[in-house]
N, C-alpha and C. Protein backbone atom coordinates (compact mmCIF):
# COMPACT_ATOMS: atom_id res chain seq x y z
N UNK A 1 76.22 50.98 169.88
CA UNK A 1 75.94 51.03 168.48
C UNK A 1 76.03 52.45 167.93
N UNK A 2 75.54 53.61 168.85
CA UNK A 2 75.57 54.73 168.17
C UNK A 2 76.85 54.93 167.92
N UNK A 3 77.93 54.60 169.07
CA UNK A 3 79.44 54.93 169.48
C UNK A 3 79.85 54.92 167.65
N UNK A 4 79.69 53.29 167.34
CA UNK A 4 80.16 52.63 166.30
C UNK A 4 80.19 53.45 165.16
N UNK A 5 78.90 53.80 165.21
CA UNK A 5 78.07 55.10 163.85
C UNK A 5 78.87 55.83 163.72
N UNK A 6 78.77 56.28 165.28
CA UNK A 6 79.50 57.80 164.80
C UNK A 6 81.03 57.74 164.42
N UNK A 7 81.63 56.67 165.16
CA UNK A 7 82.99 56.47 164.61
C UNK A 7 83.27 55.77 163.58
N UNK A 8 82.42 55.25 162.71
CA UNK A 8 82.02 55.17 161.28
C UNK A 8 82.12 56.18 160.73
N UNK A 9 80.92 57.45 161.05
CA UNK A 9 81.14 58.31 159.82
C UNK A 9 81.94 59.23 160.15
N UNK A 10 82.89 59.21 161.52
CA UNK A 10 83.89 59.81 161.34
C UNK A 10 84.68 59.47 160.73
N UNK A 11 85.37 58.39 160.35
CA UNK A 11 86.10 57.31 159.41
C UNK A 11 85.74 58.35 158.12
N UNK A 12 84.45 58.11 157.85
CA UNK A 12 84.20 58.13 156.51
C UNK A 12 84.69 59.92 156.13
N UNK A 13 84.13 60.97 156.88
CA UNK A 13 84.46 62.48 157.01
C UNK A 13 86.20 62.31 156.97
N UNK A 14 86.91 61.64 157.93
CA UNK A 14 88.40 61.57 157.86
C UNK A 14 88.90 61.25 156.79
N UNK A 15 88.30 59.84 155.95
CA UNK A 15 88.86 59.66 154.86
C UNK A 15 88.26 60.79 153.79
N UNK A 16 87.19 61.47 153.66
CA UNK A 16 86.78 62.51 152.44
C UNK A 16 87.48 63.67 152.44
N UNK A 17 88.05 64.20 154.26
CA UNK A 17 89.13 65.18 154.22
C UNK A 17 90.47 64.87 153.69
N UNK A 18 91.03 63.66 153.50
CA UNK A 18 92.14 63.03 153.19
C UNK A 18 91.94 62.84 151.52
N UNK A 19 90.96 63.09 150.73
CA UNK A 19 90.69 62.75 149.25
C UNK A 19 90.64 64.17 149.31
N UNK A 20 90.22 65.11 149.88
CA UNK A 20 90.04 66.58 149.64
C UNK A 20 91.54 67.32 149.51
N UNK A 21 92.12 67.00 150.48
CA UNK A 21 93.32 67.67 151.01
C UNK A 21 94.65 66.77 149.96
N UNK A 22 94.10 65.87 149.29
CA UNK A 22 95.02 65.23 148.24
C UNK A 22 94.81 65.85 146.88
N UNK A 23 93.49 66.27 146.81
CA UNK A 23 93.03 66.92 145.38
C UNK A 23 93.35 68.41 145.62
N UNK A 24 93.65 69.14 146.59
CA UNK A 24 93.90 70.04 146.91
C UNK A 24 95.70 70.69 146.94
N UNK A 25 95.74 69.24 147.17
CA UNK A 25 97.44 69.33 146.80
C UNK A 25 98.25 69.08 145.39
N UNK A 26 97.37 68.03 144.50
CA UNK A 26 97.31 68.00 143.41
C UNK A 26 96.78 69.27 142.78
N UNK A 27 95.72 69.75 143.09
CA UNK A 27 95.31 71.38 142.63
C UNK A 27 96.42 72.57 142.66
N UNK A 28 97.36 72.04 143.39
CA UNK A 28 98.31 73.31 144.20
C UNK A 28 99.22 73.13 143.26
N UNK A 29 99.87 71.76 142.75
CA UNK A 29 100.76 71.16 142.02
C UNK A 29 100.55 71.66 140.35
N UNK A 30 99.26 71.77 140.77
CA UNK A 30 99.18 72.09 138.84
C UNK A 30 98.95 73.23 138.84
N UNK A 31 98.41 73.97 139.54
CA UNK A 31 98.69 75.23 139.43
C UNK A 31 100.19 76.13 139.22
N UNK A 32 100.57 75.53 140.07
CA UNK A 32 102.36 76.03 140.35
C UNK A 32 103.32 75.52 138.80
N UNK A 33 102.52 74.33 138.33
CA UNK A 33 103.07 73.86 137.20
C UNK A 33 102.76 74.77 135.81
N UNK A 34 101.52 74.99 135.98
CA UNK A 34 100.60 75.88 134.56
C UNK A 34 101.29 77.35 135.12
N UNK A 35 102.01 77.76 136.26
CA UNK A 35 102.28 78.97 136.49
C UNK A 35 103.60 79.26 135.49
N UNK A 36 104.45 78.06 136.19
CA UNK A 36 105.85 78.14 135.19
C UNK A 36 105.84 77.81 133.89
N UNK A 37 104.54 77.35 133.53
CA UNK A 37 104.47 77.28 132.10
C UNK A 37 104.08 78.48 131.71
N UNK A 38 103.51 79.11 132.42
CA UNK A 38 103.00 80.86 132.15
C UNK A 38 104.40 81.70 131.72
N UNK A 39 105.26 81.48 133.07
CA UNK A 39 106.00 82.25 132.76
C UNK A 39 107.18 82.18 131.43
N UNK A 40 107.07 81.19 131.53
CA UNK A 40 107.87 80.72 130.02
C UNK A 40 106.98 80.58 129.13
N UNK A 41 106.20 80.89 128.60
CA UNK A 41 105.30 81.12 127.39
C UNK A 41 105.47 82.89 127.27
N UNK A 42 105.39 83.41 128.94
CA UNK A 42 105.56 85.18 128.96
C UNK A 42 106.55 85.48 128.35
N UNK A 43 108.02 84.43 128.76
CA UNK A 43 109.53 85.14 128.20
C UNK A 43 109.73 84.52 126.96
N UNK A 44 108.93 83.66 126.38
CA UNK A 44 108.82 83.51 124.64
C UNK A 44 107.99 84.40 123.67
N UNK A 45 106.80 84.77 124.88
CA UNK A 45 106.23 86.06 123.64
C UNK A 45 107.05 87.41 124.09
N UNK A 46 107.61 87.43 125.24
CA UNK A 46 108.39 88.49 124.73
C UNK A 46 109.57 88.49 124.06
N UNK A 47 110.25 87.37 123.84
CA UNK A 47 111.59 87.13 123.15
C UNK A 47 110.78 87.21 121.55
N UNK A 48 109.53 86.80 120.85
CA UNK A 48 109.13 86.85 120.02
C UNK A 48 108.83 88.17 119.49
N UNK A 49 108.23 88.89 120.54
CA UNK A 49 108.09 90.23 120.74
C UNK A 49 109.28 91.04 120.18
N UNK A 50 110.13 91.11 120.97
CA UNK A 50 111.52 91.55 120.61
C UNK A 50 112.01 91.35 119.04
N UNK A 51 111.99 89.93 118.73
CA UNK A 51 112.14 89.25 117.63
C UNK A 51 111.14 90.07 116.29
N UNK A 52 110.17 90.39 116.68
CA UNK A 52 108.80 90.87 115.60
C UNK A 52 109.67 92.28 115.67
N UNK A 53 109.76 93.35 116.66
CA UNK A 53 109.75 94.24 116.54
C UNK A 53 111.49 94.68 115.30
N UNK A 54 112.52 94.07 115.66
CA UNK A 54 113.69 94.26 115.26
C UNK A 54 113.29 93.70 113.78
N UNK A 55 112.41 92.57 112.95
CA UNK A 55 112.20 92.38 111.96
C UNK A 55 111.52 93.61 111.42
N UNK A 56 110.78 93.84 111.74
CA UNK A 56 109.50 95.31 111.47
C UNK A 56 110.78 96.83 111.05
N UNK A 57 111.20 96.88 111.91
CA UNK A 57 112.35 97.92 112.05
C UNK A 57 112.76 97.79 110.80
N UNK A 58 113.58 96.42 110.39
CA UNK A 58 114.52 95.53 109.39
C UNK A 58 113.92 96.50 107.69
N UNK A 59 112.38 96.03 108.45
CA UNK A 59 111.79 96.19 106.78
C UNK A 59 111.46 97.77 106.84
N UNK A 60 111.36 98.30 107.70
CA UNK A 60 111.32 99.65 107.03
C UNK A 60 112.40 100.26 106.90
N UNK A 61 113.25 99.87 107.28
CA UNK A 61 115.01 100.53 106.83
C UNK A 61 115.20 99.87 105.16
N UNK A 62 115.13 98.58 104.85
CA UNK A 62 115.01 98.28 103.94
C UNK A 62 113.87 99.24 102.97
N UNK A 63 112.59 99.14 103.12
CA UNK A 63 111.98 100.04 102.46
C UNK A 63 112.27 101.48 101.94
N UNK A 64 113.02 102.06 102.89
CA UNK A 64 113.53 103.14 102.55
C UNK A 64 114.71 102.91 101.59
N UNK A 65 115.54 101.86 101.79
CA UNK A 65 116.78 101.57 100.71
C UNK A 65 116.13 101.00 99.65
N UNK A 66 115.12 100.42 99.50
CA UNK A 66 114.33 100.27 98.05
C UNK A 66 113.94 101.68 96.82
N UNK A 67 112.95 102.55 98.68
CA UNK A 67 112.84 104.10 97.60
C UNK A 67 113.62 104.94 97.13
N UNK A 68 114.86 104.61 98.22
CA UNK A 68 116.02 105.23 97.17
C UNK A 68 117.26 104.18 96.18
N UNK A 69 116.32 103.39 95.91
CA UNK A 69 117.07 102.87 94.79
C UNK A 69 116.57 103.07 93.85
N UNK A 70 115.64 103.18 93.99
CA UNK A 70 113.96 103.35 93.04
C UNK A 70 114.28 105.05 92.28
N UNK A 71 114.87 105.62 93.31
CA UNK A 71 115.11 107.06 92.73
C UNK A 71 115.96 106.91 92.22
N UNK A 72 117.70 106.17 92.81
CA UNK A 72 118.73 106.14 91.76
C UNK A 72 118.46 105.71 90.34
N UNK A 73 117.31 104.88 90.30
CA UNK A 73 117.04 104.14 88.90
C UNK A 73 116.44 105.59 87.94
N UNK A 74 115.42 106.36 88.61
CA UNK A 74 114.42 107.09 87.93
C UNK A 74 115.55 108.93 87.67
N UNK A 75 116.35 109.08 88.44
CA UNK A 75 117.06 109.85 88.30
C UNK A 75 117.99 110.27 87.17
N UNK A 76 118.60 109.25 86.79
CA UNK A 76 119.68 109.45 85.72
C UNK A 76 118.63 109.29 84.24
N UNK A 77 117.40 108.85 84.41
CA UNK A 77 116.67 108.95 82.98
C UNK A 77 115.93 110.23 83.00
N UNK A 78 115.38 110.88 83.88
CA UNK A 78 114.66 112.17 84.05
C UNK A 78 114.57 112.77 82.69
N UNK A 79 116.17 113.30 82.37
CA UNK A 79 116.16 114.08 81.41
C UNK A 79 115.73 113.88 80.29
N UNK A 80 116.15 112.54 79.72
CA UNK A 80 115.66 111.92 78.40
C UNK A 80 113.83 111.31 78.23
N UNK A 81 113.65 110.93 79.28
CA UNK A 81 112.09 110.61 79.85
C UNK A 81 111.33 111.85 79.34
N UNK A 82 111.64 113.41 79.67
CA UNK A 82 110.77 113.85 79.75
C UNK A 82 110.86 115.12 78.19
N UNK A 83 112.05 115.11 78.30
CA UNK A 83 112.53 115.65 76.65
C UNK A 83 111.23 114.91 75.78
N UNK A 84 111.09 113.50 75.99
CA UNK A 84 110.78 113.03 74.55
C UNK A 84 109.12 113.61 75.04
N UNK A 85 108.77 113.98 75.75
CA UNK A 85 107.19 114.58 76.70
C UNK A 85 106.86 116.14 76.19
N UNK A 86 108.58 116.52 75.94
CA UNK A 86 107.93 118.39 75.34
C UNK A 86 109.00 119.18 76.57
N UNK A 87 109.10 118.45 77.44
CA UNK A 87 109.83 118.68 78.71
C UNK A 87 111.23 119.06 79.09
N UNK A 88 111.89 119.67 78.13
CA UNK A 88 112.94 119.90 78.43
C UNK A 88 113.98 120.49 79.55
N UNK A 89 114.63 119.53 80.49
CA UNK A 89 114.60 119.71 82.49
C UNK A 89 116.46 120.22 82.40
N UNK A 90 116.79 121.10 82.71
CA UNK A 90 118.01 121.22 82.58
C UNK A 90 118.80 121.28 84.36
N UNK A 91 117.98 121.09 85.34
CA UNK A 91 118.83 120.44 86.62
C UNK A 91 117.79 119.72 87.80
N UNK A 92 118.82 118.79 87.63
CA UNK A 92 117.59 117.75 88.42
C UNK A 92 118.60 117.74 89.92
N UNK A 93 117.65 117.63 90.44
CA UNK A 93 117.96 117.43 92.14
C UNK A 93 117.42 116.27 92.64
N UNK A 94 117.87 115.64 94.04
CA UNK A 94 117.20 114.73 94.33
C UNK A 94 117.17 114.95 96.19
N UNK A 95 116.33 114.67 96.55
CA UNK A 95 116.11 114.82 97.76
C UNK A 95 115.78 116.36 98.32
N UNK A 96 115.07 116.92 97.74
CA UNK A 96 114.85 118.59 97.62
C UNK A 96 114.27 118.59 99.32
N UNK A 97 114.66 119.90 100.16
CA UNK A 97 113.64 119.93 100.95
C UNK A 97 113.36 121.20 101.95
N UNK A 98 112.11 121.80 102.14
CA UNK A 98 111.97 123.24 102.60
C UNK A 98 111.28 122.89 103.85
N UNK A 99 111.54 123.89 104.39
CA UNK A 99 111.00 123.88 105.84
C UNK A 99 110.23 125.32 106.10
N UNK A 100 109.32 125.50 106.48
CA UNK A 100 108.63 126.70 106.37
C UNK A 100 107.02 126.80 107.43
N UNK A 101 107.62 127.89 108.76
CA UNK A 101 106.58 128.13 109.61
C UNK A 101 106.57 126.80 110.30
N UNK A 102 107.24 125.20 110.51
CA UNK A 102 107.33 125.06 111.61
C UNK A 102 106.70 123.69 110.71
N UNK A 103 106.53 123.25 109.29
CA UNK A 103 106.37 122.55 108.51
C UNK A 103 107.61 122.06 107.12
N UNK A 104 107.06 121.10 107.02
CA UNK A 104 108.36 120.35 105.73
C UNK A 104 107.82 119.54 104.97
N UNK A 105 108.76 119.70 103.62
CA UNK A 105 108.02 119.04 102.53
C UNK A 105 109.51 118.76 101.90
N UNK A 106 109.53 117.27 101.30
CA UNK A 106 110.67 116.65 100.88
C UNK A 106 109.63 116.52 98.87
N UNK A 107 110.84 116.44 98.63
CA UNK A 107 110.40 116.25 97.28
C UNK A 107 111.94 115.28 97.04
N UNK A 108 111.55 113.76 96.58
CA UNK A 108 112.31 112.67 96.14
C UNK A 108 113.69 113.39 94.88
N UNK A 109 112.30 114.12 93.82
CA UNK A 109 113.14 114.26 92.29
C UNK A 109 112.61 115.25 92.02
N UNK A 110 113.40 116.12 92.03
CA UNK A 110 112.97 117.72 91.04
C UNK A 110 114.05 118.18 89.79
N UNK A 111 113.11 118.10 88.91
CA UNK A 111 113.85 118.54 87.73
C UNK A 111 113.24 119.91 87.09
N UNK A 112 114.02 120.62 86.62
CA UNK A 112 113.64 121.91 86.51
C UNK A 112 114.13 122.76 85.42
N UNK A 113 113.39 123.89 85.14
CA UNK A 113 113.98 124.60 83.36
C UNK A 113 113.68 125.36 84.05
N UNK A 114 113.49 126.54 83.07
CA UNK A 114 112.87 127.96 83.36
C UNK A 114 111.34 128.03 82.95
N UNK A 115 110.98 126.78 82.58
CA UNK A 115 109.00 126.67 82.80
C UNK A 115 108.12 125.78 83.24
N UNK A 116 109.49 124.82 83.74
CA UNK A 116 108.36 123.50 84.14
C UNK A 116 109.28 123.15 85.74
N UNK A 117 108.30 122.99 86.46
CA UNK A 117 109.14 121.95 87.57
C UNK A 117 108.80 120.86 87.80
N UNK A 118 109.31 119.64 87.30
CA UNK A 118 108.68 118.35 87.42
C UNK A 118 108.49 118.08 89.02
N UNK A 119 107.75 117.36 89.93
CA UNK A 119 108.07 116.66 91.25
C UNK A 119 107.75 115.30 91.02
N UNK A 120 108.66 114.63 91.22
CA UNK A 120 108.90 113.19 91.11
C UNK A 120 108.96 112.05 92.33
N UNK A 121 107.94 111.59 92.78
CA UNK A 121 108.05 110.99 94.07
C UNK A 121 108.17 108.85 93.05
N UNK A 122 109.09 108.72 94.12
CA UNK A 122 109.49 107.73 93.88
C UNK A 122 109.68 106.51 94.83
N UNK A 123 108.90 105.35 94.20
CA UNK A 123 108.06 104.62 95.51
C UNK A 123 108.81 102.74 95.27
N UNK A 124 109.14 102.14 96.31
CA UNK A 124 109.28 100.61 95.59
C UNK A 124 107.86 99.97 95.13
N UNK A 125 106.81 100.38 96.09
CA UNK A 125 105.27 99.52 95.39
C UNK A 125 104.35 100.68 95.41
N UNK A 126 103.89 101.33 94.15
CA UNK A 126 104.00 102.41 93.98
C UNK A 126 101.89 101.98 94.41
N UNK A 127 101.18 102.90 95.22
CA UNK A 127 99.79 102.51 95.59
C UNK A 127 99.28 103.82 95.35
N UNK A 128 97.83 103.77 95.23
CA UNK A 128 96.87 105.12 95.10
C UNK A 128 96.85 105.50 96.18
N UNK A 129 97.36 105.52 97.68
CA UNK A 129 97.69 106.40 98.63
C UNK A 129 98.71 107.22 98.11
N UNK A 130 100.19 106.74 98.13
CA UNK A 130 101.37 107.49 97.32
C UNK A 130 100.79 108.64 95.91
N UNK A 131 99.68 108.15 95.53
CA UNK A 131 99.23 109.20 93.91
C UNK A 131 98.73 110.47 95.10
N UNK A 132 97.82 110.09 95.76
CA UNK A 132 97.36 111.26 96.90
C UNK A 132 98.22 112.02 97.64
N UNK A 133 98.90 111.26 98.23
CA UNK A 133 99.75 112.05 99.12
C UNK A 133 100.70 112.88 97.94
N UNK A 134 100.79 111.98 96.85
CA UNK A 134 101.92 113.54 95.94
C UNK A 134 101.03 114.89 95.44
N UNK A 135 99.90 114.24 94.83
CA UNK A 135 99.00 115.78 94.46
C UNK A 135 99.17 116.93 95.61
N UNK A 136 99.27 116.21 97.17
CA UNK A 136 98.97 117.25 98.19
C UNK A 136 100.52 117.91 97.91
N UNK A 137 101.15 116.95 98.18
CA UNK A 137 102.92 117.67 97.82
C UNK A 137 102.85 118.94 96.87
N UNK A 138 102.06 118.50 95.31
CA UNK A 138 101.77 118.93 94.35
C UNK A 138 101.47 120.58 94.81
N UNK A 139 99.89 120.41 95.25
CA UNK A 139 99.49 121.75 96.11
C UNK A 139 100.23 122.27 96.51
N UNK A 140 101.18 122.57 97.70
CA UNK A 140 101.85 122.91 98.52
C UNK A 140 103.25 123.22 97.90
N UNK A 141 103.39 122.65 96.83
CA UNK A 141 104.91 123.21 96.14
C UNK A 141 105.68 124.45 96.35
N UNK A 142 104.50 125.69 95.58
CA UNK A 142 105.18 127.23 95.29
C UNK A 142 104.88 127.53 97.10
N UNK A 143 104.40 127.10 97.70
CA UNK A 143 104.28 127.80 99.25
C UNK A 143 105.37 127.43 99.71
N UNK A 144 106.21 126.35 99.29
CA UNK A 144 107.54 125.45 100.06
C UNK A 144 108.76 126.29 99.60
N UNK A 145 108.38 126.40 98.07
CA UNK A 145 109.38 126.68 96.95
C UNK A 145 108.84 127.92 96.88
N UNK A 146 108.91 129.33 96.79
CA UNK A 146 108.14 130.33 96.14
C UNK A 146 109.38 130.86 95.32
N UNK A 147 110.34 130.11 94.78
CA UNK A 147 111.50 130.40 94.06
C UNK A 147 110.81 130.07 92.73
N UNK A 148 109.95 129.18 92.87
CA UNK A 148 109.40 128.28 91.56
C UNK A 148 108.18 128.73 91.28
N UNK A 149 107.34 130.13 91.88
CA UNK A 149 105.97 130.50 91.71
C UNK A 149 105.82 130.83 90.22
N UNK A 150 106.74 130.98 89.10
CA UNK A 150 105.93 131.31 88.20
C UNK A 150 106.24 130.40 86.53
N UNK A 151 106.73 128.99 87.28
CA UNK A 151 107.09 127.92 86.24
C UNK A 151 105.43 126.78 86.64
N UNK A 152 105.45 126.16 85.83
CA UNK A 152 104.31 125.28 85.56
C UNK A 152 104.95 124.09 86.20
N UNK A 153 103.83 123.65 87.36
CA UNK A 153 104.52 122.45 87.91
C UNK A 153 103.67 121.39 87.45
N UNK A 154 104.16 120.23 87.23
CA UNK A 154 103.91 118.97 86.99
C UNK A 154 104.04 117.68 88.10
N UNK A 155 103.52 116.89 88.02
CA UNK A 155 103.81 115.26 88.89
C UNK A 155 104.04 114.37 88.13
N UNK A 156 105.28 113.35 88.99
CA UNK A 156 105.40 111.89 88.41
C UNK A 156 105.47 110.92 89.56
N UNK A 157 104.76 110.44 88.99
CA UNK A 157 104.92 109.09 90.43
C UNK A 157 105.48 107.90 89.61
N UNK A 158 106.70 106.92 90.49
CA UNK A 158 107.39 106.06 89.60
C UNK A 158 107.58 104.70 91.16
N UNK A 159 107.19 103.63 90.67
CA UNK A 159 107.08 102.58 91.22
C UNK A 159 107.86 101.32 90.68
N UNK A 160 108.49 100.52 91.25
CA UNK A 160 108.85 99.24 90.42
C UNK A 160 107.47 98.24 90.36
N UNK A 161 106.91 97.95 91.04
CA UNK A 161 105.72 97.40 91.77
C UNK A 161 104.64 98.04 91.86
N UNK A 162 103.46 98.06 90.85
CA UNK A 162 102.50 99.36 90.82
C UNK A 162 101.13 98.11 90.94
N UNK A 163 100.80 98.84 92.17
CA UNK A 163 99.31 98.00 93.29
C UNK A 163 98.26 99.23 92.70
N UNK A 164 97.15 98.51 92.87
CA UNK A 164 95.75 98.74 93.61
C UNK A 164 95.30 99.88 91.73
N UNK A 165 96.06 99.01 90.68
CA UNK A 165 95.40 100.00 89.33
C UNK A 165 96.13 101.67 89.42
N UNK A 166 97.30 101.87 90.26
CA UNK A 166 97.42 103.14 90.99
C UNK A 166 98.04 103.75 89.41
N UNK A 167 98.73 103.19 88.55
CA UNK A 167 99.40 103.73 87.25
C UNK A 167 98.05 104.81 86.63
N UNK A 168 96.91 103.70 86.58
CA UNK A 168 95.58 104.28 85.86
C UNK A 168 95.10 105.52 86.68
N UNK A 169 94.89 105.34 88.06
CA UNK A 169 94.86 106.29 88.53
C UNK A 169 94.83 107.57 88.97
N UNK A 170 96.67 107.57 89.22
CA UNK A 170 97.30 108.54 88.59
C UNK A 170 97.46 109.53 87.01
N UNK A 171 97.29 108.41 86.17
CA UNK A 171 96.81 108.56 84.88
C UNK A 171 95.36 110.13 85.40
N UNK A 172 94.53 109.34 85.36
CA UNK A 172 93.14 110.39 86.14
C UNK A 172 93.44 111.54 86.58
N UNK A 173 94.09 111.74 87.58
CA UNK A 173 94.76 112.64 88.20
C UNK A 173 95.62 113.72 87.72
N UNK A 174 96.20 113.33 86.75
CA UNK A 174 97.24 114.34 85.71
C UNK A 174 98.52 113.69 86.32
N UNK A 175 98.76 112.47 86.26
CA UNK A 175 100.66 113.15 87.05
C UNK A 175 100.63 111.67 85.60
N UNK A 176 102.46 112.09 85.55
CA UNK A 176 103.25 111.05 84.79
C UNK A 176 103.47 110.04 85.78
N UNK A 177 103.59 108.57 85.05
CA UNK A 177 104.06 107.38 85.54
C UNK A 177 105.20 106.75 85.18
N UNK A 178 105.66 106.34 85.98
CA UNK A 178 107.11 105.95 85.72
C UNK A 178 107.28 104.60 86.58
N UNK A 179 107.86 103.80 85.56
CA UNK A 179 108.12 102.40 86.00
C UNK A 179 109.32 101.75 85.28
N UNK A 180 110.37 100.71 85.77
CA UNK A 180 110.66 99.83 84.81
C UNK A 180 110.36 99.08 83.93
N UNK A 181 110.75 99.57 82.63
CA UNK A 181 111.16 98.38 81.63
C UNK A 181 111.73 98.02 80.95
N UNK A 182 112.23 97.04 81.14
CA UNK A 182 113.39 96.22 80.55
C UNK A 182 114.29 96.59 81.48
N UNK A 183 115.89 97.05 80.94
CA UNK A 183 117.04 97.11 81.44
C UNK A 183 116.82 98.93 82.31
N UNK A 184 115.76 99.50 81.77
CA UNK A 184 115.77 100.72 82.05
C UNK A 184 114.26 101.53 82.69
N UNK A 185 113.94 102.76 82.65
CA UNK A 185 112.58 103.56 83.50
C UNK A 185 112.09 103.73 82.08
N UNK A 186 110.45 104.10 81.99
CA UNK A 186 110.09 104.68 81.12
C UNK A 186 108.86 105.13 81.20
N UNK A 187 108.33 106.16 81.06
CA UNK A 187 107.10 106.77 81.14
C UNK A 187 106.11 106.12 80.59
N UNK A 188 104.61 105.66 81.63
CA UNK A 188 103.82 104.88 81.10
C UNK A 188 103.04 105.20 80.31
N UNK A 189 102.53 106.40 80.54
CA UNK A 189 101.75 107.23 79.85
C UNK A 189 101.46 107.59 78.61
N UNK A 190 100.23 107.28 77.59
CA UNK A 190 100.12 107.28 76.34
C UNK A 190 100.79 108.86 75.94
N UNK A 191 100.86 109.08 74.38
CA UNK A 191 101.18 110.06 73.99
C UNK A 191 100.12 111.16 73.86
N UNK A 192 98.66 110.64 74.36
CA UNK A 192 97.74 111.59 73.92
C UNK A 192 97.80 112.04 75.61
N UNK A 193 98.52 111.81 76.31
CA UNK A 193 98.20 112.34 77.67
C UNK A 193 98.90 113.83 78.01
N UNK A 194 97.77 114.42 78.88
CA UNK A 194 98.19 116.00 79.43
C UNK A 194 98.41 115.97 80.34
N UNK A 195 99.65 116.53 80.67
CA UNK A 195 99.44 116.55 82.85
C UNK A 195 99.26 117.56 83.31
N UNK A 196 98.21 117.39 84.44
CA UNK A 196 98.12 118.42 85.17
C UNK A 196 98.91 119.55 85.29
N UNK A 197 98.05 120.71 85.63
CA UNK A 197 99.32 122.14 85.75
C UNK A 197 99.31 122.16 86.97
N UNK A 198 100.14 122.77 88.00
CA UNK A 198 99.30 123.31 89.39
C UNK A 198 100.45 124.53 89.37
């Protein structure tokens, strides 16, 4: 009788190693399965990857062909824009840029007389970061330029797309605004407005 027992619950141990060693193989199976699903989910986020990065690229090359369209637009009105301001600009440049001590400063639009130097940064979505970063431009002008130390410089910031109240802003700040309207650019700025000197 004991014989029986014990070769009973050996039976029973034989068959629980045989449910073990089946779930164990099924365990092995899905593992190996969720692996190659790993790896092909890996070579889709990196094909996506790839995919994100060459779009990203896309739009800032584009962005840049926006800001300089944005300038071709704001360029050819300069003169008449700022005439009707008191401003009379007799050579405008575009893409100005000095290098000095191991530093650089681009200026989009410079128009210039013998008393005023406008700096004209020119933006596709024109934001109150862009108003900041030009005042600093602003600062730093006659140190870039010291050709221009003893004309009165001015700012314009010109956007097709003007975010975050940045027109009003700027307004605050002293610089001219410049945007489209209609078929053409035009200074937003009331007539009672002063701009900044620097």
């Amino acid at each position: 009788m004991v014989t029986s027992e014990i070769e009973k619950g050996f039976q029973e141990i034989w068959k629980l190693y045989k449910e073990t060693d089946k779930r164990f193989k099924e365990t092995d199976k899905q593992i190996k399965e969720t692996d190659k699903k790993l790896k092909k989910t890996d070579a889709q986020i990196e094909k996506t990857s790839i995919a994100a990065d060459k779009a990203i690229k896309a739009v800032v090359a584009l962005t840049g062909k926006w800001s300089k369209f944005v300038e071709g637009l704001i360029a050819p009105a300069v003169e008449r824009m700022f005439k009707e301001r008191g401003i009379k600009v007799d050579k405008i440049y575009q893409r100005v840029k000095s290098h000095k001590n191991g530093e650089s400063m681009e200026i989009d639009i410079l128009a210039i007389n013998g008393d005023y130097a406008v700096l004209i940064e020119a933006k596709s979505t024109l934001r109150i970061v862009d108003v900041d970063d030009h005042i600093k431009r602003l600062e730093k002008f006659k140190y870039f330029f010291p050709e221009y130390g003893n004309v009165k410089a001015v700012g314009a910031v010109g956007g097709i797309v003007i975010e975050e109240s940045s027109d009003k802003y700027a307004y605050k700040k002293g610089l001219f605004t410049i945007t489209e309207k209609g078929d053409c650019v035009e200074i937003m700025n009331d007539a009672e407005f002063k701009p900044r000197v620097w």
